[in-house]
PDB file of N, CA and C in Angstrom:
ATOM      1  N   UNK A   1       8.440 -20.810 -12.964  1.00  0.00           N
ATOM      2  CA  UNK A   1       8.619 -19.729 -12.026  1.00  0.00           C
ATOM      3  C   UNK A   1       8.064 -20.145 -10.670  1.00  0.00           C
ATOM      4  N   UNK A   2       9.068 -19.773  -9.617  1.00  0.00           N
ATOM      5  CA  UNK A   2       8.363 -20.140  -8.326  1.00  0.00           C
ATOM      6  C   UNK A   2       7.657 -18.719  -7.821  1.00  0.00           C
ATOM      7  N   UNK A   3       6.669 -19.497  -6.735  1.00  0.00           N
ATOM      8  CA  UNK A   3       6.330 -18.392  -5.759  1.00  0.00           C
ATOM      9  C   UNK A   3       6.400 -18.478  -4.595  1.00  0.00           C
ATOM     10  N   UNK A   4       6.683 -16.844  -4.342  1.00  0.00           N
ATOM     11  CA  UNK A   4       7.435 -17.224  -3.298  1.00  0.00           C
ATOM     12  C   UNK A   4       6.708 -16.359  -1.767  1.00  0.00           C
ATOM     13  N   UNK A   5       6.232 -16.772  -0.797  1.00  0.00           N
ATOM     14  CA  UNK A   5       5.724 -16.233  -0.061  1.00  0.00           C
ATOM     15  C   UNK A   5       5.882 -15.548   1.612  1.00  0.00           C
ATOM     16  N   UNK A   6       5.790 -13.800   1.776  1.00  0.00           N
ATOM     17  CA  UNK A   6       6.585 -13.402   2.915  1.00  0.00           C
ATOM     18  C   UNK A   6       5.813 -13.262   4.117  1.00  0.00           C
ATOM     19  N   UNK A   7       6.219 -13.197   5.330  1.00  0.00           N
ATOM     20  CA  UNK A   7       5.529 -12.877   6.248  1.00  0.00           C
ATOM     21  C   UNK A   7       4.200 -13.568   6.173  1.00  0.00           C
ATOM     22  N   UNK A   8       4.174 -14.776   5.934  1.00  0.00           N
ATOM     23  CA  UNK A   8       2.677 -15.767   5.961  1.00  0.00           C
ATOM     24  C   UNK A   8       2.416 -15.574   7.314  1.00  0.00           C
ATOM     25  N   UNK A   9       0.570 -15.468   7.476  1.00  0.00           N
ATOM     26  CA  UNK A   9       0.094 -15.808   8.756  1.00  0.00           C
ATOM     27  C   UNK A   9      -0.735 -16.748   8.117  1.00  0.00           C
ATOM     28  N   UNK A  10      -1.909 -16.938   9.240  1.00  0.00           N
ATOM     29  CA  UNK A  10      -2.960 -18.185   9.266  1.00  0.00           C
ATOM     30  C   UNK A  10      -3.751 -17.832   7.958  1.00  0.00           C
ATOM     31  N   UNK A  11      -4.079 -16.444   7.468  1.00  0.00           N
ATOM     32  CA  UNK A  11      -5.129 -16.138   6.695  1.00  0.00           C
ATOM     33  C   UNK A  11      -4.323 -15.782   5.155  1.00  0.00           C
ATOM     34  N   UNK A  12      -3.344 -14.947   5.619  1.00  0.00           N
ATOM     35  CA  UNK A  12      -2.501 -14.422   4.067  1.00  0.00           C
ATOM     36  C   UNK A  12      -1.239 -14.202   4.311  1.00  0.00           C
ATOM     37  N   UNK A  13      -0.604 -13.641   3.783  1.00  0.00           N
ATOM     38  CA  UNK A  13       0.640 -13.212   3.484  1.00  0.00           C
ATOM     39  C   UNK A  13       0.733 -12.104   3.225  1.00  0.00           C
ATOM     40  N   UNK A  14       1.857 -11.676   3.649  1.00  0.00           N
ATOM     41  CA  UNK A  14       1.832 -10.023   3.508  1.00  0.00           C
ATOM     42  C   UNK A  14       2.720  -9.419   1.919  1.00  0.00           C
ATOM     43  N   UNK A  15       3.066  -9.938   1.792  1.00  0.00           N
ATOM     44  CA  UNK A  15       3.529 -10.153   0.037  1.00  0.00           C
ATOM     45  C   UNK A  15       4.068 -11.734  -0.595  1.00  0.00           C
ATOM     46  N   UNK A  16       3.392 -11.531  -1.662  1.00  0.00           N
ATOM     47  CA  UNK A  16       4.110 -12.608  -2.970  1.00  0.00           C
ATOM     48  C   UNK A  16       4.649 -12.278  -3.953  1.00  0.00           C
ATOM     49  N   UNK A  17       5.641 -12.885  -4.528  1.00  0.00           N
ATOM     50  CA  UNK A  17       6.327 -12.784  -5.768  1.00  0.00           C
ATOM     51  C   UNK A  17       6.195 -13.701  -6.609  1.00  0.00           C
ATOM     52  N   UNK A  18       5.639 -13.294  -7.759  1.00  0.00           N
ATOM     53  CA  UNK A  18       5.718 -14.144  -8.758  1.00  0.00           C
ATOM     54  C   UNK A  18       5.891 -13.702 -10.267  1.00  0.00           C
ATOM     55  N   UNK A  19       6.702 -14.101 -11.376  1.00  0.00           N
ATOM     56  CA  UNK A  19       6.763 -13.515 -12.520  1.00  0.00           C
ATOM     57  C   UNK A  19       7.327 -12.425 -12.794  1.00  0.00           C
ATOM     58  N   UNK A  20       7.913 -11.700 -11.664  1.00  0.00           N
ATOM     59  CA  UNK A  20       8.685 -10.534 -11.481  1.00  0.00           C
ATOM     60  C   UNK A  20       7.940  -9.920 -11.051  1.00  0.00           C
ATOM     61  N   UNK A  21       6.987 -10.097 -10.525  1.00  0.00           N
ATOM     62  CA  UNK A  21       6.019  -8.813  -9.695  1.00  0.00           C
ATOM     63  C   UNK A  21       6.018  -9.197  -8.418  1.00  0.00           C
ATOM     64  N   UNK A  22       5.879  -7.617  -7.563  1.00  0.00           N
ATOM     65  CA  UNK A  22       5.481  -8.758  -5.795  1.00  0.00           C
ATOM     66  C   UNK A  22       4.003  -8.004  -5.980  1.00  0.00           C
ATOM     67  N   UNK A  23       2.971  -8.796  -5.052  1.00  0.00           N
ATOM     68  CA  UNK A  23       1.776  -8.477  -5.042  1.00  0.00           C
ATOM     69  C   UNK A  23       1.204  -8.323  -3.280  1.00  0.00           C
ATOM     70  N   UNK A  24       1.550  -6.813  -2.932  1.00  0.00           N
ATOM     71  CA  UNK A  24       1.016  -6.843  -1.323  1.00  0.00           C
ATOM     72  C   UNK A  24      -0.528  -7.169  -0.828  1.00  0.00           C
ATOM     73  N   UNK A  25       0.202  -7.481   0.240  1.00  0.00           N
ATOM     74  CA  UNK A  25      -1.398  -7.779   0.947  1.00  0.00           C
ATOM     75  C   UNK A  25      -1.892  -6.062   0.961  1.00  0.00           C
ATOM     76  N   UNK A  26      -3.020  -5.337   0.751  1.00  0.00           N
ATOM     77  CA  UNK A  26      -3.583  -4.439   1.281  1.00  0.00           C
ATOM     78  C   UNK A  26      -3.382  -4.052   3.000  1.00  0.00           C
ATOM     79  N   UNK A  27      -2.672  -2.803   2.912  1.00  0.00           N
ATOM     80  CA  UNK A  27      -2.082  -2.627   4.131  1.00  0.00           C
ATOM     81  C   UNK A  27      -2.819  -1.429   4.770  1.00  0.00           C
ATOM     82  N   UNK A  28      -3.518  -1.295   6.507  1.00  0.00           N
ATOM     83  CA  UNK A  28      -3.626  -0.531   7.050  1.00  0.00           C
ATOM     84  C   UNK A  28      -2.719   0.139   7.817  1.00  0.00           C
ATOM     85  N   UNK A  29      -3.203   1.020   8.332  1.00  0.00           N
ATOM     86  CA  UNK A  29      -2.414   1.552   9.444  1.00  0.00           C
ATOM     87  C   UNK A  29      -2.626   1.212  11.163  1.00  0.00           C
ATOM     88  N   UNK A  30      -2.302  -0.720  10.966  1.00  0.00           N
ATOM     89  CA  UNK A  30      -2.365  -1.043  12.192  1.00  0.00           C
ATOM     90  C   UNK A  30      -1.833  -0.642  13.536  1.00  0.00           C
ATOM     91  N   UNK A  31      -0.386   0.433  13.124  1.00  0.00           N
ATOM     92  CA  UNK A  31       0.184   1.105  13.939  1.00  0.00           C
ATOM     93  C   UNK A  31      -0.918   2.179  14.407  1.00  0.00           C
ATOM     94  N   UNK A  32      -1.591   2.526  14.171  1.00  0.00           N
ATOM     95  CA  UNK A  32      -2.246   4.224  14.047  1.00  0.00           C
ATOM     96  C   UNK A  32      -3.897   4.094  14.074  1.00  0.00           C
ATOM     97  N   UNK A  33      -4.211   3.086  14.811  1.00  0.00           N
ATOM     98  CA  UNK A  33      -5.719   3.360  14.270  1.00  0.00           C
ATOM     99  C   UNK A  33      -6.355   4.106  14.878  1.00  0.00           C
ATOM    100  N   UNK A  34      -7.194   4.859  14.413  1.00  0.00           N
ATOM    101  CA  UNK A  34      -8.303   6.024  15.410  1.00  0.00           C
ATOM    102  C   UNK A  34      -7.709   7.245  14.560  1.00  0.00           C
ATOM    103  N   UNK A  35      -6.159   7.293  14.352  1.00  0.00           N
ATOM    104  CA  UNK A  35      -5.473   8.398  13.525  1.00  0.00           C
ATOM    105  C   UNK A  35      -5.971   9.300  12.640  1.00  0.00           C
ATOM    106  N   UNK A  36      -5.230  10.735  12.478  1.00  0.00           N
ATOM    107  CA  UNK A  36      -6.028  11.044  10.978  1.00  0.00           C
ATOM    108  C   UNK A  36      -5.365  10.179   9.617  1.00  0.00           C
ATOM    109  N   UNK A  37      -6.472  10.552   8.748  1.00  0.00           N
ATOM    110  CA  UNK A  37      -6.319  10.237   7.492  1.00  0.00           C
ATOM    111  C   UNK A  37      -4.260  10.616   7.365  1.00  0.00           C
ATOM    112  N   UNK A  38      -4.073  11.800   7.421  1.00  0.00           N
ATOM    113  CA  UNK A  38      -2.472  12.018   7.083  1.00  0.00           C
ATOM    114  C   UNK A  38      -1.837  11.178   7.882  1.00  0.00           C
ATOM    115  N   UNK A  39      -2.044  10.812   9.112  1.00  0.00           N
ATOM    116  CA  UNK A  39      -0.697   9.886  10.091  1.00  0.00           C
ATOM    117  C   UNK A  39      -1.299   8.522   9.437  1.00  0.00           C
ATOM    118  N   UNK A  40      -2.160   8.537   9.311  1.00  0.00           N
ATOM    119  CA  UNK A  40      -2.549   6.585   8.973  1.00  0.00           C
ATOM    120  C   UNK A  40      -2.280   6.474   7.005  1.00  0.00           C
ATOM    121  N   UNK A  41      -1.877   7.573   6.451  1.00  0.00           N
ATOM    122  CA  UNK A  41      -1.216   7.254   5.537  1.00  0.00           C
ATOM    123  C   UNK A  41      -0.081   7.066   5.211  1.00  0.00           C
ATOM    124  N   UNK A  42       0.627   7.826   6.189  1.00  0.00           N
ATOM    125  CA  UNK A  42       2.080   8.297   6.545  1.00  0.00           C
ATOM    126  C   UNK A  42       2.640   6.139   6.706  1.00  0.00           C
ATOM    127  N   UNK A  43       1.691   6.069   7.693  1.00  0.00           N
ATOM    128  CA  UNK A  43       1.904   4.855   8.274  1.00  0.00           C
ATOM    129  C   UNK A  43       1.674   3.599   7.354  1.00  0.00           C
ATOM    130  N   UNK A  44       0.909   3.886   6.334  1.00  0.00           N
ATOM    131  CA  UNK A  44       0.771   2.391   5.540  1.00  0.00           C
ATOM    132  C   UNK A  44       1.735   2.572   4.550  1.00  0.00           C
ATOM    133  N   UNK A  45       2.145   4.104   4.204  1.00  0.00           N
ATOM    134  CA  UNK A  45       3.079   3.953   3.363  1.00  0.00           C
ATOM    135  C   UNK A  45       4.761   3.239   3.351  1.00  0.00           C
ATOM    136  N   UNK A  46       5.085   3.941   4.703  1.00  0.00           N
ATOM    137  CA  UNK A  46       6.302   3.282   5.521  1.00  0.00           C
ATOM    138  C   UNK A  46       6.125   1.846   5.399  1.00  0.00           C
ATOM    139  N   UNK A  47       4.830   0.725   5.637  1.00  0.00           N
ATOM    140  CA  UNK A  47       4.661  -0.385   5.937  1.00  0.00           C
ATOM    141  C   UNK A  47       5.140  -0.740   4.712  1.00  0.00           C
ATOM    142  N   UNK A  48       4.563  -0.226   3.379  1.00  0.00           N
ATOM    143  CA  UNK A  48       4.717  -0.478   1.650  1.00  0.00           C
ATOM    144  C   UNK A  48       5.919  -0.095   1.564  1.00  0.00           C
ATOM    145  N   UNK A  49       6.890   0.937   2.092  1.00  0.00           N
ATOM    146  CA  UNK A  49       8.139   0.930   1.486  1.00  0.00           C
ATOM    147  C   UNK A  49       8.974  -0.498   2.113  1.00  0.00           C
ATOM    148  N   UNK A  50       8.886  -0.706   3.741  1.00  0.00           N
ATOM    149  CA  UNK A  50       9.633  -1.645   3.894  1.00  0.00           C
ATOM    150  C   UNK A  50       9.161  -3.184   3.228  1.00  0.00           C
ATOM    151  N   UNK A  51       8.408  -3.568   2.936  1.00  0.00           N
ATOM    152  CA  UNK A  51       7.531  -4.675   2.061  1.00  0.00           C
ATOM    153  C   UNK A  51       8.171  -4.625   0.979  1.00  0.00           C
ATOM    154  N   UNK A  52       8.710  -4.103   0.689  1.00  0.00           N
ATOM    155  CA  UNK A  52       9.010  -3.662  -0.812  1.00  0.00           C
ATOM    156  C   UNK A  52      10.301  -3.996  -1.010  1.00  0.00           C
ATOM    157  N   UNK A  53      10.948  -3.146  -0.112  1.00  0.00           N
ATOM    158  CA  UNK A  53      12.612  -3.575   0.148  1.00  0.00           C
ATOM    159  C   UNK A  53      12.730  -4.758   0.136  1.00  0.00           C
ATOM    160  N   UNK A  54      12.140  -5.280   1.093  1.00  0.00           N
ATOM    161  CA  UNK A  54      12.026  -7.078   1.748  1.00  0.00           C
ATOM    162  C   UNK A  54      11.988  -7.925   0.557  1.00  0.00           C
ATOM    163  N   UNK A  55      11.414  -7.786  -0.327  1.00  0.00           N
ATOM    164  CA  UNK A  55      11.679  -8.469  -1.837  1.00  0.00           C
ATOM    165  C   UNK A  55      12.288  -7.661  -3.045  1.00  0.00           C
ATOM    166  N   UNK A  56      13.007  -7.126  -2.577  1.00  0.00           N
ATOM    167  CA  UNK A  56      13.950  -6.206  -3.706  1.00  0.00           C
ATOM    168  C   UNK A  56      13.271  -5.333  -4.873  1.00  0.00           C
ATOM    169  N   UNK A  57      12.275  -4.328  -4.292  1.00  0.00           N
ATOM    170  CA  UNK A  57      11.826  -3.642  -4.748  1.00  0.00           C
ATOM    171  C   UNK A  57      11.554  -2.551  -3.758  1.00  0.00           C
ATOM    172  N   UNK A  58      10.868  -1.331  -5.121  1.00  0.00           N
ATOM    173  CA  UNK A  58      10.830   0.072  -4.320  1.00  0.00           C
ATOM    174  C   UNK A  58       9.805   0.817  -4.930  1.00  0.00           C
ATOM    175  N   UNK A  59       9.780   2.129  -4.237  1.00  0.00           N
ATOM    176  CA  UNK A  59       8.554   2.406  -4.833  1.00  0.00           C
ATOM    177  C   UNK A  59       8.406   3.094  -6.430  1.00  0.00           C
ATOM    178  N   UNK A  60       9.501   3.176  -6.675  1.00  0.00           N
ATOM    179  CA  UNK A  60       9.899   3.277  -8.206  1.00  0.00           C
ATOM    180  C   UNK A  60       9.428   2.217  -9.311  1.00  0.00           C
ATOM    181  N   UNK A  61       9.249   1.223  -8.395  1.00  0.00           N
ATOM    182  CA  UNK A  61       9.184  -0.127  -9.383  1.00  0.00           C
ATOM    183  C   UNK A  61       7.623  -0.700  -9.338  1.00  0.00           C
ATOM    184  N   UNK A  62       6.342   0.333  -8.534  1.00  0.00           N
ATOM    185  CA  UNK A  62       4.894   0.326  -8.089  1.00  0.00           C
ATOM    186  C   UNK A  62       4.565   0.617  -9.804  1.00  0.00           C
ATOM    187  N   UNK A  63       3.690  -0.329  -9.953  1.00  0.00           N
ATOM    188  CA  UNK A  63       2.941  -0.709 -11.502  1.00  0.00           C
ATOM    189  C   UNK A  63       1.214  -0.102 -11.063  1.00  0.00           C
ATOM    190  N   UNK A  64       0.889  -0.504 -10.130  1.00  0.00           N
ATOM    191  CA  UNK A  64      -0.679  -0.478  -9.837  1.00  0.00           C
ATOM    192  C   UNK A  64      -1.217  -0.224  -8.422  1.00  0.00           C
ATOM    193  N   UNK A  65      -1.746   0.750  -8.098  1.00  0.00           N
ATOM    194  CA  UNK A  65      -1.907   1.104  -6.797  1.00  0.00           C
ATOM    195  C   UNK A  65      -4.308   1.181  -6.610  1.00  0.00           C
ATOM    196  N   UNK A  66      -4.356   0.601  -5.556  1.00  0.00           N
ATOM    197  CA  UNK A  66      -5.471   0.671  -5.482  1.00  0.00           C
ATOM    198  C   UNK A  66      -5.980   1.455  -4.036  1.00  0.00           C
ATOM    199  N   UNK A  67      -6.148   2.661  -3.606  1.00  0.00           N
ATOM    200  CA  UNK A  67      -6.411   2.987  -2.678  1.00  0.00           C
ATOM    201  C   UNK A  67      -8.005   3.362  -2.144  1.00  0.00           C
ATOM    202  N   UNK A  68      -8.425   2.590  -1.034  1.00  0.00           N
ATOM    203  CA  UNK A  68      -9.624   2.973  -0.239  1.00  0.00           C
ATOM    204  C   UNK A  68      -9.720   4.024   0.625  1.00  0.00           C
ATOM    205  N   UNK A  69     -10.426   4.668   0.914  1.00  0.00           N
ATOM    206  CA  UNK A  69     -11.302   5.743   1.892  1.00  0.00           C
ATOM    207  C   UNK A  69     -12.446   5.417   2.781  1.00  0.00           C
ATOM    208  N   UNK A  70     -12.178   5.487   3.447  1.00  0.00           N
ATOM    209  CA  UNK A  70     -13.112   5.350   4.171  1.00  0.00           C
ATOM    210  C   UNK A  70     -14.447   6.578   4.200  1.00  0.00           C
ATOM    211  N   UNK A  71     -13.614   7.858   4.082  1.00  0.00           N
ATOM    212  CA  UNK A  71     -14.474   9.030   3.565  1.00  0.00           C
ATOM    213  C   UNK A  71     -14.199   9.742   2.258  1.00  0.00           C
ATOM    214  N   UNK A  72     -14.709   9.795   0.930  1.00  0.00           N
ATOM    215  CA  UNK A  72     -13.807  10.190   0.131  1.00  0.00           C
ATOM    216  C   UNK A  72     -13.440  11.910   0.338  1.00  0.00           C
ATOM    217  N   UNK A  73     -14.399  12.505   1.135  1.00  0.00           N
ATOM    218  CA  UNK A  73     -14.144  14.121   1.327  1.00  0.00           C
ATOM    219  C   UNK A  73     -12.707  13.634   1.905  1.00  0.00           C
ATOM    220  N   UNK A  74     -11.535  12.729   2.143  1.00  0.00           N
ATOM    221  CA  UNK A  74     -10.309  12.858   2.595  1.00  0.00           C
ATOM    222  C   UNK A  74      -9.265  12.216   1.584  1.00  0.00           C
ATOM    223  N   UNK A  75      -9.777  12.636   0.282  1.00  0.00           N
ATOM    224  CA  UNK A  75      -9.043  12.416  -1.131  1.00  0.00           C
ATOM    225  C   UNK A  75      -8.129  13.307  -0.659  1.00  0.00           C
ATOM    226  N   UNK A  76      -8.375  14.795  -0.595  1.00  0.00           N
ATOM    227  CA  UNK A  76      -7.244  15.749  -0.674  1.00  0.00           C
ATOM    228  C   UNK A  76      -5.384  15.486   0.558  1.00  0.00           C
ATOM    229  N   UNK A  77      -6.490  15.059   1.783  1.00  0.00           N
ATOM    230  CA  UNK A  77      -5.649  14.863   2.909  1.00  0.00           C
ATOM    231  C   UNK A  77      -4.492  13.706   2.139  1.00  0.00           C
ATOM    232  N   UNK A  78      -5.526  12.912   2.111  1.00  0.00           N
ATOM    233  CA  UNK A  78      -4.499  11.622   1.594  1.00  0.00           C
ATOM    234  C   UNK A  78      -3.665  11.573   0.726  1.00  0.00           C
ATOM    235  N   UNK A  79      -4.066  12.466  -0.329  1.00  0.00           N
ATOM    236  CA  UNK A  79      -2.782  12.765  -2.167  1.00  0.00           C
ATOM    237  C   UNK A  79      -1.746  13.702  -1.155  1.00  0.00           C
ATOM    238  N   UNK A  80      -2.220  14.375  -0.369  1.00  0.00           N
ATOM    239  CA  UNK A  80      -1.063  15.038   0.351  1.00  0.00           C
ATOM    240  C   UNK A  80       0.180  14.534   0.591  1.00  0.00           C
ATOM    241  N   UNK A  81       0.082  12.978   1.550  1.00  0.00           N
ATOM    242  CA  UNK A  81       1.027  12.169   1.769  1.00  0.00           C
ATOM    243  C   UNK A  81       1.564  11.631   0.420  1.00  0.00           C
ATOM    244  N   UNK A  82       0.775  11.286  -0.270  1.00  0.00           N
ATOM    245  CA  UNK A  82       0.429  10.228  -1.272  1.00  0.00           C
ATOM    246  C   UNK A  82       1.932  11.180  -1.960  1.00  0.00           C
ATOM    247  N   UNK A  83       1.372  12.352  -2.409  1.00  0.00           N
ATOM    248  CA  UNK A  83       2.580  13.160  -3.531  1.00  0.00           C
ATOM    249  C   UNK A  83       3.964  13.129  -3.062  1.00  0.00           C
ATOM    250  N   UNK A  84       3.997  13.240  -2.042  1.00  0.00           N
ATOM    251  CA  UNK A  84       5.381  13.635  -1.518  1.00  0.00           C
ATOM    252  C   UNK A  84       5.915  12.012  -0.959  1.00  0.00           C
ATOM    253  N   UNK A  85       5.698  11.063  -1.054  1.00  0.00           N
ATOM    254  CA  UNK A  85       6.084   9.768  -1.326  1.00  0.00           C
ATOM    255  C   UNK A  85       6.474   9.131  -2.562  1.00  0.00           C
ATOM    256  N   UNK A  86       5.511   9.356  -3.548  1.00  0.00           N
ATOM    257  CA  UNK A  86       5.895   8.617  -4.947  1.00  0.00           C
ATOM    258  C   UNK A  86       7.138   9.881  -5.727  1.00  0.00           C
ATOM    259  N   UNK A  87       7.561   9.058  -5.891  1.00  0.00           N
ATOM    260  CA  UNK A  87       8.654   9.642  -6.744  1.00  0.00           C
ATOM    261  C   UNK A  87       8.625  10.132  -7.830  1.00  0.00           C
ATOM    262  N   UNK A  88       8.741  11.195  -8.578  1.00  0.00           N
ATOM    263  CA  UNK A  88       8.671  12.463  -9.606  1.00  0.00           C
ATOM    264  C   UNK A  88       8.875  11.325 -10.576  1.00  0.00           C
ATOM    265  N   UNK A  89       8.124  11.177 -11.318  1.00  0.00           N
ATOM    266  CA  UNK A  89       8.206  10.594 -12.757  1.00  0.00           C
ATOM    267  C   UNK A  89       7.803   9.050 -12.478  1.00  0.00           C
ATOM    268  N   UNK A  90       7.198   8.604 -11.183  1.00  0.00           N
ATOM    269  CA  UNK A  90       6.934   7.300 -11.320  1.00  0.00           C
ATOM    270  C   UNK A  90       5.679   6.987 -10.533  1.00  0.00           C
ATOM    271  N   UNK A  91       4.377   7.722 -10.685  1.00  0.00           N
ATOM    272  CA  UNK A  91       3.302   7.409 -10.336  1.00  0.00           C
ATOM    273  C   UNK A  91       3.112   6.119 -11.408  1.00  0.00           C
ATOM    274  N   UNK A  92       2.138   5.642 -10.279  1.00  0.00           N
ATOM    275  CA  UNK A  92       1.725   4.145 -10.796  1.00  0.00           C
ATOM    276  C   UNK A  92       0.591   4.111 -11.403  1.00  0.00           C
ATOM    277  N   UNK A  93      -0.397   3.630 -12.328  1.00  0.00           N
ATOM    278  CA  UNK A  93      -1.886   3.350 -12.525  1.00  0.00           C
ATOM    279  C   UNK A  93      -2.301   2.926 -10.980  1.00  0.00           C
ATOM    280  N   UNK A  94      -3.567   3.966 -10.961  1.00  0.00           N
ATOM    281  CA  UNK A  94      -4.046   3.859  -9.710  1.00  0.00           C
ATOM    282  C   UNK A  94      -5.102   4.591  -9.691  1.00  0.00           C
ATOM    283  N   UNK A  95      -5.860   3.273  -8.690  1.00  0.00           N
ATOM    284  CA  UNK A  95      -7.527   4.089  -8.345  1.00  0.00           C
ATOM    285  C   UNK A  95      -7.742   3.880  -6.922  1.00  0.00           C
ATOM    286  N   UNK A  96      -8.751   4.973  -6.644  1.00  0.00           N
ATOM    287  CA  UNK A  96      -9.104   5.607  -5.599  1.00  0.00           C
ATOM    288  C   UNK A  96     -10.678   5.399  -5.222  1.00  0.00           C
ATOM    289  N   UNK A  97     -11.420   4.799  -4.537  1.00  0.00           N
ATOM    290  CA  UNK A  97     -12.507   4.812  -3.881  1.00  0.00           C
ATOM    291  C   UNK A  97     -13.028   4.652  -2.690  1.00  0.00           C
ATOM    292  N   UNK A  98     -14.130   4.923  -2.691  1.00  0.00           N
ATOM    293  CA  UNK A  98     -14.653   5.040  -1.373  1.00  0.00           C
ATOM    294  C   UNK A  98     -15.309   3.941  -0.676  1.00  0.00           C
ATOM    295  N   UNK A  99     -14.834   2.737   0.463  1.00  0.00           N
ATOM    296  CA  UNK A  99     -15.654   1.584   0.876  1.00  0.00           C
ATOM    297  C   UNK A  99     -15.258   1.722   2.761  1.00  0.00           C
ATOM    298  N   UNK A 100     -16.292   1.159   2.975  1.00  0.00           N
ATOM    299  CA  UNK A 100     -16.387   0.651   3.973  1.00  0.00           C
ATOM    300  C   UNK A 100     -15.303  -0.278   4.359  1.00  0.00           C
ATOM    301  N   UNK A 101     -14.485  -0.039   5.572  1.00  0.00           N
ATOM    302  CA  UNK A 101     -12.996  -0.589   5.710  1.00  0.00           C
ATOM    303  C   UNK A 101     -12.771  -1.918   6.653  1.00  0.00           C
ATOM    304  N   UNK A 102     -12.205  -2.560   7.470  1.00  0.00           N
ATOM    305  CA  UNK A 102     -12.899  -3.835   8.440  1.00  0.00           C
ATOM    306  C   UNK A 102     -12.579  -2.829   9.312  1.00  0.00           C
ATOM    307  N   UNK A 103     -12.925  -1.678  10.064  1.00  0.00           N
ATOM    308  CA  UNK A 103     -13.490  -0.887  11.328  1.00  0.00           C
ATOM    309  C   UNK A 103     -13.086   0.067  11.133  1.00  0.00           C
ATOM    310  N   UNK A 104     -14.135   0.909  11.692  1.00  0.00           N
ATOM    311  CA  UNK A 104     -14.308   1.829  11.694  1.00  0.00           C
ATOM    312  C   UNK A 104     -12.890   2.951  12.689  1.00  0.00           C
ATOM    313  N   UNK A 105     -11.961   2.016  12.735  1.00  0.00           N
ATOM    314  CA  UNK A 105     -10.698   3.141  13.601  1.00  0.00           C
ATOM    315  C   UNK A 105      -9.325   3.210  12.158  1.00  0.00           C
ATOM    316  N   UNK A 106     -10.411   2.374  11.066  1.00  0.00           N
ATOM    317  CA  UNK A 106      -9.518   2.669   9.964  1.00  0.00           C
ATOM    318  C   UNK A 106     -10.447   2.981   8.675  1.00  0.00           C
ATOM    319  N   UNK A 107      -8.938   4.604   8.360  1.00  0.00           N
ATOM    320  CA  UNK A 107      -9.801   5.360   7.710  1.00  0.00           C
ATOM    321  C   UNK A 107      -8.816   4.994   5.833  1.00  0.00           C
ATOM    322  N   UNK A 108      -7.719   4.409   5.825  1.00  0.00           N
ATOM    323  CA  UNK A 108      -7.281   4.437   4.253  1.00  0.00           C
ATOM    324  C   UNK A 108      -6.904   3.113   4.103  1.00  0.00           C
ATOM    325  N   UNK A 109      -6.864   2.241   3.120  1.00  0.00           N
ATOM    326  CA  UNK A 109      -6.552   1.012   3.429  1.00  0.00           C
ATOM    327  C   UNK A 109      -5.902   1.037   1.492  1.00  0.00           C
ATOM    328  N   UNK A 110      -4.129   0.786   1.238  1.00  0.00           N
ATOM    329  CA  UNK A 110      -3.763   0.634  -0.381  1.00  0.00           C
ATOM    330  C   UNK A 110      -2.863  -0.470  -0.238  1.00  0.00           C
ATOM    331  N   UNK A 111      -3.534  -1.389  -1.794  1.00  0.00           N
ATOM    332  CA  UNK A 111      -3.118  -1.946  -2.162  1.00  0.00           C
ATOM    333  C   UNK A 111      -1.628  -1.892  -3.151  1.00  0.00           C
ATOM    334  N   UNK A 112      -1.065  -2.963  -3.302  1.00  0.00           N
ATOM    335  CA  UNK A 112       0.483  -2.647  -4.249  1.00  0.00           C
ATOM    336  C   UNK A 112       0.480  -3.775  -5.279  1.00  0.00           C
ATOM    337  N   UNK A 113       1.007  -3.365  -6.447  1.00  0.00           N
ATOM    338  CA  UNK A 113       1.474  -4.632  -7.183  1.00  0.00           C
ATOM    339  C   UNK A 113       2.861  -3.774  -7.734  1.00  0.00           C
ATOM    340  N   UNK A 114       3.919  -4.263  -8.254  1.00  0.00           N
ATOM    341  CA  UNK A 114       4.899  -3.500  -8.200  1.00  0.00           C
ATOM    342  C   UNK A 114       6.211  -4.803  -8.475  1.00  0.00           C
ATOM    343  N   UNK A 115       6.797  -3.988  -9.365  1.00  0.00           N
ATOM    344  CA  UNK A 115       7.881  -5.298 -10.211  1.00  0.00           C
ATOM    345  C   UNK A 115       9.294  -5.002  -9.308  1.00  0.00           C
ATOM    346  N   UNK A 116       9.849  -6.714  -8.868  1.00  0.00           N
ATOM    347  CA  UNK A 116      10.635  -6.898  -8.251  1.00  0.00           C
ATOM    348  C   UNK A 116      12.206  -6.691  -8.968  1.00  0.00           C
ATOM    349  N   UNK A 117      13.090  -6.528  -8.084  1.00  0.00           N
ATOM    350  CA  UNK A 117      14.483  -6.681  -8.859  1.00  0.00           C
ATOM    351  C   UNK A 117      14.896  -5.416  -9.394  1.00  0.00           C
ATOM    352  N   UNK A 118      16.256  -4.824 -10.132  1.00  0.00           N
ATOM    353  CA  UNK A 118      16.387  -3.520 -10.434  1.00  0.00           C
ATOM    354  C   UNK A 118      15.983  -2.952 -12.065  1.00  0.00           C
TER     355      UNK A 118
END
């Protein structure tokens, strides 16, 4: 099996595929920073749907989701976006905690692993 790697910069890549899975880089809301919690989720999610496409997947096909907070009192804000994105019958295994983010103008930062192809 090859792997195969998208959007490489100097440090990472913004997704890989391998074995039938793609595995995202952990995505902020570089568009949006300073934002609330709802627009800077709004915004990493859009980033994860098109990532997704880009290697022939969707969010139907999300296996494992790992999402950070920067505050967890903004669990509620965030499942807000969060629900009305994932698709009725295809939440993923997924956890939720609270860390310290690389700055402070970012408040949600989720990870993806999620099987490629239909």
């Amino acid at each position: 099996m090859q792997i195969e790697r998208y959007e490489t910069g100097k440090r990472m890549s913004q997704a890989v595929t391998y074995g039938g899975f793609v595995f995202l880089a952990d995505q902020v809301a570089i568009d949006a920073p300073g934002a609330s919690v709802h627009e800077q989720t709004t915004s990493i999610l859009a980033q994860i749907t098109r990532l997704l496409e880009s290697v022939d997947s969707n969010p139907t096909r999300i296996v494992s989701t790992t999402i950070w907070l920067a505050d967890i009192s903004s669990f509620e804000d965030m499942n807000a976006v969060w629900d009305a994105w994932v698709p009725a019958g295809h939440a993923p295994a997924r956890a939720t905690v609270e860390a310290r983010l690389a700055g402070p103008e970012f408040t949600v930062e989720i990870g993806i692993i999620a099987a490629v192809g239909n």
